[in-house]
Every structure is written in C-alpha cells, then in structure tokens.
N, C-alpha and C. Protein backbone atom coordinates (compact mmCIF):
# COMPACT_ATOMS: atom_id res chain seq x y z
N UNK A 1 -48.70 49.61 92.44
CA UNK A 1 -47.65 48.92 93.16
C UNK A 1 -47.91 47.42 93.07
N UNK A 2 -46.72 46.31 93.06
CA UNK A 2 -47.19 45.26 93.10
C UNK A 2 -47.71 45.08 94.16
N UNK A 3 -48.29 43.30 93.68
CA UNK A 3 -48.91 42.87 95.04
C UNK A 3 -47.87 42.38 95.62
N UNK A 4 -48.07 42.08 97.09
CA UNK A 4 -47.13 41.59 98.18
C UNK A 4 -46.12 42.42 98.68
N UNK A 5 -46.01 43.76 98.15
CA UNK A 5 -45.13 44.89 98.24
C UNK A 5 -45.64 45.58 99.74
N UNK A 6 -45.25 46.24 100.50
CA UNK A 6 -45.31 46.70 101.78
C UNK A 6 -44.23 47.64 102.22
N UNK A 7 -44.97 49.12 101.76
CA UNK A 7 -43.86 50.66 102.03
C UNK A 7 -44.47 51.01 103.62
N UNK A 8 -43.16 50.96 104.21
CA UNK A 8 -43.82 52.05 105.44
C UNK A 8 -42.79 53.06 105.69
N UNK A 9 -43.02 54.34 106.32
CA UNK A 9 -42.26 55.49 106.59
C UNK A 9 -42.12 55.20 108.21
N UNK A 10 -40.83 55.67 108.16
CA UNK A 10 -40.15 55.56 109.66
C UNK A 10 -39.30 56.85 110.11
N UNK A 11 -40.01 57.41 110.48
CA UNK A 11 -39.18 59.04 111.11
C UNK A 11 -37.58 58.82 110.90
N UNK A 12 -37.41 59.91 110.34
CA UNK A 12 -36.03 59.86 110.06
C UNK A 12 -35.16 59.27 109.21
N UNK A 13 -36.24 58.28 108.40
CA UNK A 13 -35.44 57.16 107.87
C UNK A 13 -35.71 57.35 106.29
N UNK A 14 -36.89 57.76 106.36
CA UNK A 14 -37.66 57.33 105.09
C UNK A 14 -38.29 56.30 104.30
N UNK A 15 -38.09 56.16 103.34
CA UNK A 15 -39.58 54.58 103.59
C UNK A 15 -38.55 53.31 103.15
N UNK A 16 -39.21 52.52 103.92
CA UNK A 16 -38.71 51.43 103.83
C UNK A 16 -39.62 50.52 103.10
N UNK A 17 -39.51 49.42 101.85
CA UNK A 17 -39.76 48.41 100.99
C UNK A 17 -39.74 47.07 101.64
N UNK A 18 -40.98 46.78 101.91
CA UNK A 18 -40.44 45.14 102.11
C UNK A 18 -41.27 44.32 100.90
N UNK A 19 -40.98 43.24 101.17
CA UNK A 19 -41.67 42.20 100.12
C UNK A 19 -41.95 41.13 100.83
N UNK A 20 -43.28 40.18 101.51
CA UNK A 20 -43.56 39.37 101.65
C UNK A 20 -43.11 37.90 100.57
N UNK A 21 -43.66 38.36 99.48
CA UNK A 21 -43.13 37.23 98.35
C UNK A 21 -42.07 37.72 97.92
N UNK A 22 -41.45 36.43 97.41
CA UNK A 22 -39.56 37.46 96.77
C UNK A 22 -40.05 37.37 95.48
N UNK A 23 -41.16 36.76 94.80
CA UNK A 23 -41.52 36.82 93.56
C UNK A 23 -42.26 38.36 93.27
N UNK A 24 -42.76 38.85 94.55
CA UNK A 24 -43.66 40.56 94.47
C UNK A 24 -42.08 41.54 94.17
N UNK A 25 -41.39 41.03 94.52
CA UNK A 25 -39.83 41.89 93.94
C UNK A 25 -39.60 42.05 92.75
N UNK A 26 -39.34 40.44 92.22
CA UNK A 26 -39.09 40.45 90.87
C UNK A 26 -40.33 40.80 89.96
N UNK A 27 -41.95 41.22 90.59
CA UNK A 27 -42.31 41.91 89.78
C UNK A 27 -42.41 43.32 89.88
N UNK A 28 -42.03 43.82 90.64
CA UNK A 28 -41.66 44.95 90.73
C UNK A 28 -40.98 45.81 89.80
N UNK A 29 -39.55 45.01 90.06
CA UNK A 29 -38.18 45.56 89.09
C UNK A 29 -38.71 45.01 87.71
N UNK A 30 -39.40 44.09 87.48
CA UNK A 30 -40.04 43.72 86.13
C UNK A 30 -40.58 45.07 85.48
N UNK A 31 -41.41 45.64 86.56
CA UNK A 31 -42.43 46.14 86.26
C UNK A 31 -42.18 47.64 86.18
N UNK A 32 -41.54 48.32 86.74
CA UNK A 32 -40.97 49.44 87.12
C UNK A 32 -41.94 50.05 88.51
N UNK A 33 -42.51 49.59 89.24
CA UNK A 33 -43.53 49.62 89.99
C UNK A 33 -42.70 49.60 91.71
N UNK A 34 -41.12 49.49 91.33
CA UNK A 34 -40.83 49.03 93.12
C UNK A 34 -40.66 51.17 93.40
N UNK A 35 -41.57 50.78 94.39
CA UNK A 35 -41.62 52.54 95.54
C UNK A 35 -40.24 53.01 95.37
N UNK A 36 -40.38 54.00 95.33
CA UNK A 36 -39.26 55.16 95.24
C UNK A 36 -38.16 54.79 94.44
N UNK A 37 -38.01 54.13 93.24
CA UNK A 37 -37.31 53.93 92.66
C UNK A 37 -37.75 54.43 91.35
N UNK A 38 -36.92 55.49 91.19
CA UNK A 38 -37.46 56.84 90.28
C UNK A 38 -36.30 56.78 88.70
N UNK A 39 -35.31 55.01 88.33
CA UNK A 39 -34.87 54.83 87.32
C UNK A 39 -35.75 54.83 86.09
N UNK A 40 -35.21 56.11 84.81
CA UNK A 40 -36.28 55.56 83.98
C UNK A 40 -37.12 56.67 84.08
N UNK A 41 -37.85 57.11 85.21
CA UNK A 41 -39.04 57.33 85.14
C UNK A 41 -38.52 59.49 85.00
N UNK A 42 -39.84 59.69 83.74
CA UNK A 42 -39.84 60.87 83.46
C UNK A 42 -39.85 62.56 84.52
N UNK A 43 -40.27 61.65 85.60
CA UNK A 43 -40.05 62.63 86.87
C UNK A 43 -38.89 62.71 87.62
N UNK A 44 -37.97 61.92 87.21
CA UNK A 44 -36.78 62.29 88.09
C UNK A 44 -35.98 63.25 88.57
N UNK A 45 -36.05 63.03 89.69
CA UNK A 45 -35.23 64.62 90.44
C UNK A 45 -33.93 64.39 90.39
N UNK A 46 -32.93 65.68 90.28
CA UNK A 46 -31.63 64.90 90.21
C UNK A 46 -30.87 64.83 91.01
C-alpha cells in the first residue's frame, strides 16, 4: 500500500480510504496499490 494511505473499517460501512498526502493518492492510482480497488487486477469478483 502506499505511503500516507490510511484504510479503516467502520461497521456497516466498509472500509473507508483516506490519504493524508494528496500526492499518497496519486501514487496509489499510479500504482495500482489504492485498497479495494480491484480494476485490472486478476482477482476480480464480479
């Protein structure tokens, strides 16, 4: 996961993404690395 990235789970909600830096975002989506974002990736459920 990048750095500056911050997942937490919230009953009911499911997890929520934050980003301290808005630059830990753009490496994220750079990177394919942002949490639960399963575009792309060979495990996808459908």
């Amino acid at each position: 996961m990048a750095a500056g990235v911050v997942v937490t789970t919230v009953p009911g909600a499911g997890h929520n993404v934050m980003f301290d830096d808005p630059s830990a975002f753009t490496a994220a989506i750079a990177t394919g690395t942002l949490p639960g974002d399963r575009r792309g990736s060979a495990d996808r459920q459908p």
